[in-house]
Protein backbone atom coordinates (compact mmCIF):
# COMPACT_ATOMS: atom_id res chain seq x y z
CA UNK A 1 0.00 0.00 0.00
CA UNK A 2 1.29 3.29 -0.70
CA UNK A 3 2.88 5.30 2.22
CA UNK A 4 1.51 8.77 0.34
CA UNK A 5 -2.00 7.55 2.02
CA UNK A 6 -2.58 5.76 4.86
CA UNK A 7 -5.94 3.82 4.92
CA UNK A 8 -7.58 1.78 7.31
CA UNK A 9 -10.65 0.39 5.63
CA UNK A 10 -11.05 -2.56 8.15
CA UNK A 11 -14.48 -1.98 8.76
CA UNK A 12 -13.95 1.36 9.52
CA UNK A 13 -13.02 5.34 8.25
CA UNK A 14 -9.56 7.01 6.83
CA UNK A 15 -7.48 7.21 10.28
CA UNK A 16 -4.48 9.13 9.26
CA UNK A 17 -2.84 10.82 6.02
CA UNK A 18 0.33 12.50 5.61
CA UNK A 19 -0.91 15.14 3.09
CA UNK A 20 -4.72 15.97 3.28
CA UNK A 21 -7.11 16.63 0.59
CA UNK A 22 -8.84 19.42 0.46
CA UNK A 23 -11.93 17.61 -2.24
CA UNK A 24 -14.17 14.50 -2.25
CA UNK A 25 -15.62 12.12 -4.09
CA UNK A 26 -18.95 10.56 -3.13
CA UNK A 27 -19.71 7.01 -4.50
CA UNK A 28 -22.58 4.63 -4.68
CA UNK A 29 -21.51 0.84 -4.84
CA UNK A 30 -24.72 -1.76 -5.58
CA UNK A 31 -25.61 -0.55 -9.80
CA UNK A 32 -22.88 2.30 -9.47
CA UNK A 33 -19.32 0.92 -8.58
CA UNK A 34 -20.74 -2.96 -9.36
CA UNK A 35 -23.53 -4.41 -10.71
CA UNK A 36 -24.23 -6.52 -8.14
CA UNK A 37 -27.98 -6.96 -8.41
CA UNK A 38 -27.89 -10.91 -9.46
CA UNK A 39 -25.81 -12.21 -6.93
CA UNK A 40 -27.55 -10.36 -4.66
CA UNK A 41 -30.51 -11.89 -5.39
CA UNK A 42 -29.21 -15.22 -6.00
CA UNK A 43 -27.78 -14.46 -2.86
CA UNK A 44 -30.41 -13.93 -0.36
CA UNK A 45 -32.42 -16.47 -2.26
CA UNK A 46 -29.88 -19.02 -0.50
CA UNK A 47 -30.52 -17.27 2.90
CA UNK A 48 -34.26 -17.47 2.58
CA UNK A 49 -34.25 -21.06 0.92
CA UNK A 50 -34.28 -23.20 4.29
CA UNK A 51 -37.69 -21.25 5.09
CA UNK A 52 -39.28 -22.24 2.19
CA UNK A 53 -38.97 -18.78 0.50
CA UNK A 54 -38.13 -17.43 -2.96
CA UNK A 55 -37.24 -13.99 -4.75
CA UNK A 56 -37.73 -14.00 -8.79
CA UNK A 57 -34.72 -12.57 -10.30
CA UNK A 58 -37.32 -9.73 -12.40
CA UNK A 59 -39.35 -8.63 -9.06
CA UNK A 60 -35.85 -8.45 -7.30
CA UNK A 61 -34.18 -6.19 -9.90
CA UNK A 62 -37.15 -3.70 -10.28
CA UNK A 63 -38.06 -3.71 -6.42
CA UNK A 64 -35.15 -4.38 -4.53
CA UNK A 65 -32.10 -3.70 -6.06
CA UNK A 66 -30.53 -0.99 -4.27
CA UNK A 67 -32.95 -0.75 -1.92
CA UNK A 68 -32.51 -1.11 2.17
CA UNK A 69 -33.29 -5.08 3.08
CA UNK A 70 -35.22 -3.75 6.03
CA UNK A 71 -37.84 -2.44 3.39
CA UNK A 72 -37.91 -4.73 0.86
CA UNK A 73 -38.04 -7.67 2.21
CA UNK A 74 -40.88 -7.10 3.88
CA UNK A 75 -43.61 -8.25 1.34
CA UNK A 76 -40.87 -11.69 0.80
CA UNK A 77 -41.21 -12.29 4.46
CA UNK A 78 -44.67 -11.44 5.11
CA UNK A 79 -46.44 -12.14 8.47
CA UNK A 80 -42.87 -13.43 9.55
CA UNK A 81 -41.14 -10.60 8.72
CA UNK A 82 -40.53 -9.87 12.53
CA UNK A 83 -38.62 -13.31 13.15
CA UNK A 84 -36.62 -13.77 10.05
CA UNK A 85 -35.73 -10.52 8.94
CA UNK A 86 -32.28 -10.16 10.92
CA UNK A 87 -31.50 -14.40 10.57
CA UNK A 88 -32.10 -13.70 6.75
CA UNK A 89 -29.87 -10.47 6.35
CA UNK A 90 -27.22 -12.25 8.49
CA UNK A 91 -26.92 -15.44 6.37
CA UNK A 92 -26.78 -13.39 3.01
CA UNK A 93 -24.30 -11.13 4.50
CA UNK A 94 -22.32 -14.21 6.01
CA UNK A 95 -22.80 -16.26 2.48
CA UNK A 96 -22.60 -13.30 -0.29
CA UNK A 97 -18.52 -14.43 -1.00
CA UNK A 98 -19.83 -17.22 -2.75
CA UNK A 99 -21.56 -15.17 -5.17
CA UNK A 100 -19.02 -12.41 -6.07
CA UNK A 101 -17.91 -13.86 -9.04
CA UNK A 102 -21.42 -13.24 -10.61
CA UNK A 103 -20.89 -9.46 -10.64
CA UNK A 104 -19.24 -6.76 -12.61
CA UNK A 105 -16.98 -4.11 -12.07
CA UNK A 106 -17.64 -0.75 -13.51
CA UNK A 107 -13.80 -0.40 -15.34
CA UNK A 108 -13.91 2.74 -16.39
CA UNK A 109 -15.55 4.63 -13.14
CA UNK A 110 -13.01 2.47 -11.10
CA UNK A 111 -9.89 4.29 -13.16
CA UNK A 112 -11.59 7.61 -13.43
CA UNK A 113 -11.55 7.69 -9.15
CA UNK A 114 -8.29 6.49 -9.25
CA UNK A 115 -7.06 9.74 -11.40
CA UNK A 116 -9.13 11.32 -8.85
CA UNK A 117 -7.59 9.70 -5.81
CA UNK A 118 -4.48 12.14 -5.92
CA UNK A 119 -6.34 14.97 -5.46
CA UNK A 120 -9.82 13.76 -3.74
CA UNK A 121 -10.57 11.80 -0.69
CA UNK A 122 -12.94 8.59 -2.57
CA UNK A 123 -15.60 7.56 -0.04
CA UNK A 124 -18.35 4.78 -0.61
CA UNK A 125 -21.47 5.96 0.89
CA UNK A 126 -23.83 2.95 0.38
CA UNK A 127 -26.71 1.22 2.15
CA UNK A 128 -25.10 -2.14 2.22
CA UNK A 129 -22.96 -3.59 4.57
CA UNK A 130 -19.44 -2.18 5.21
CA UNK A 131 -17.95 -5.57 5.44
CA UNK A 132 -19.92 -7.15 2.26
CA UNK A 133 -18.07 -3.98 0.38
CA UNK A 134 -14.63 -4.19 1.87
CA UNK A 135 -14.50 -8.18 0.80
CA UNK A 136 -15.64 -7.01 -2.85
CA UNK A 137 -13.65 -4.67 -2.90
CA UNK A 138 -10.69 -6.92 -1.92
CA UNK A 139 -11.69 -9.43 -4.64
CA UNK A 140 -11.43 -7.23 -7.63
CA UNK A 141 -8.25 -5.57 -6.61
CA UNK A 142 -9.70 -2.38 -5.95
CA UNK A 143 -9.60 -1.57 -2.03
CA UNK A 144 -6.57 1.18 -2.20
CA UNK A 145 -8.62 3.20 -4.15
CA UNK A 146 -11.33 4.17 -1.90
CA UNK A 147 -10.37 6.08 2.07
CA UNK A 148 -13.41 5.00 3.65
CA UNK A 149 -16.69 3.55 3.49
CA UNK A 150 -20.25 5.30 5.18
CA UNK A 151 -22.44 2.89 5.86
CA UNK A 152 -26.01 2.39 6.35
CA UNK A 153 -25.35 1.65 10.20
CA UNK A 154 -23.92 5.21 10.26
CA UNK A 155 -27.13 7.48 9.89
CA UNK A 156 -30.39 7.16 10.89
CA UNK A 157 -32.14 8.52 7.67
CA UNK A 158 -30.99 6.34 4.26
CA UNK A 159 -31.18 8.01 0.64
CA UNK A 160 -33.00 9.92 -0.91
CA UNK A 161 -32.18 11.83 2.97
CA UNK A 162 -29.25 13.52 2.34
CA UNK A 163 -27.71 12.09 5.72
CA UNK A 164 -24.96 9.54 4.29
CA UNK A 165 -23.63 12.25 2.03
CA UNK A 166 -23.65 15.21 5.26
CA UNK A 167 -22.21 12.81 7.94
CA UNK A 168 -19.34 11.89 5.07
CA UNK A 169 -18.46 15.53 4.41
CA UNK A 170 -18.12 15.98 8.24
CA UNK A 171 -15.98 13.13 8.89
CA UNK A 172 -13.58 14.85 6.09
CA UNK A 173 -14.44 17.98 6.69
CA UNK A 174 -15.15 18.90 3.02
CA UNK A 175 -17.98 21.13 2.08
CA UNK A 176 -20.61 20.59 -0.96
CA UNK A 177 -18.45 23.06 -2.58
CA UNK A 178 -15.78 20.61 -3.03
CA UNK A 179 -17.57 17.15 -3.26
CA UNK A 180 -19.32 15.35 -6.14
CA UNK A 181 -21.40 12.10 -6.00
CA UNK A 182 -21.91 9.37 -7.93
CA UNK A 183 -25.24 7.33 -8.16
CA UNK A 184 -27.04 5.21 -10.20
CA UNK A 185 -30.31 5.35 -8.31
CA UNK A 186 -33.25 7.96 -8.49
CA UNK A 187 -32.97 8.35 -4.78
CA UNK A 188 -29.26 8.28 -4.40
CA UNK A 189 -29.23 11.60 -7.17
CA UNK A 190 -32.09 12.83 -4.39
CA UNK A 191 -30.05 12.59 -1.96
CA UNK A 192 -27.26 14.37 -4.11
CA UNK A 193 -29.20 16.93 -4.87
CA UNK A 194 -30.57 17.75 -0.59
CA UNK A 195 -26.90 17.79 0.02
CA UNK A 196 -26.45 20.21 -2.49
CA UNK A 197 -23.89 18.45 -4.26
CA UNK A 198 -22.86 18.04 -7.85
CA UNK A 199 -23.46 14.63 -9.01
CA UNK A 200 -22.89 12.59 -12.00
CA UNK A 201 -25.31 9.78 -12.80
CA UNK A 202 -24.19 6.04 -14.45
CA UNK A 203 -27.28 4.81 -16.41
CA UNK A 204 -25.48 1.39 -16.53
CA UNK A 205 -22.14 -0.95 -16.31
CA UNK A 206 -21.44 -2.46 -19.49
């Protein structure tokens, strides 16, 4: 790793740097950094296989993907939504490695923020799980990219609020002035937009 930038992403934010940045980059993961919407699927459909449940591929692209699992799996779940919700999430999260190799990277957004990287702090600011990320991350060779990772156990409000992208700006201490997001999503640019942020939108990962 490069001694220019010191990064702890272990779960957790930047901790030190010897020269700081004075901009930031903002940056969706799930349909913005990867397209990860199939082996999400395919992997949650292994978590909620021992209850007898099932997610088609179609209803979980155009209702879930990107979405918070505390809301959309809610109509999957049904009148045991209450007892399986957390034993569901928990298996995906636990078994999602054995479905990275069904997503994509986004190549050229990954070397664009790289050219950035010398001049910008790169933050994820996603609603999936910090860990998930960092082991994706780790398999495609792209971790020393990115200074830190906002999660969705960081704010109480997820996207379109504008919280992720305000409680990242703090924790660099960077103001809209000087950040831009990236997002895929009609409520991540919603977000982008309460934050008062410039934002660039990827219509898809080819």
């Amino acid at each position: 790793m490069s001694g220019a930038v010191l990064m702890c992403l272990k779960r957790d934010h930047l901790l030190y740097m010897e020269k700081k940045k004075s901009k930031l980059a903002l940056v969706d993961f799930d349909g913005t950094l990867f397209d990860t919407w199939y082996a999400s699927c395919c992997a949650y459909n292994h978590a909620l296989e021992e209850y007898g449940l099932y997610m088609e591929p179609e209803y979980f692209r155009e209702h879930c993907d990107g979405g918070y699992y505390r809301n959309f799996l809610r109509e999957t779940l049904g009148d045991r939504y209450d007892e399986l919700i957390e034993p569901v999430h928990d298996k995906k999260v636990v078994d999602y490695h054995l479905f990275y190799g069904l997503m994509k990277e986004n190549t050229p957004l990954m070397e664009l923020l790289s050219a950035l990287s010398k001049e910008y702090y790169v933050v994820i600011v996603s609603t999936g799980s910090k860990k998930s990320m960092t082991e994706i991350l780790e398999h495609f060779g792209r971790l020393e990219i990115f200074d830190g990772i906002v999660d969705q156990k960081e704010v109480e409000r997820k996207k379109p609020a504008p919280d992720a992208f305000l409680k990242a700006m703090e924790l660099y201490g960077i103001g809209p002035e000087n950040t831009v997001a990236f997002e895929d999503s009609q409520l991540g640019v919603e977000a982008a937009k309460a934050a008062g942020l410039l934002y660039f939108r990827v219509e898809k990962i080819v």
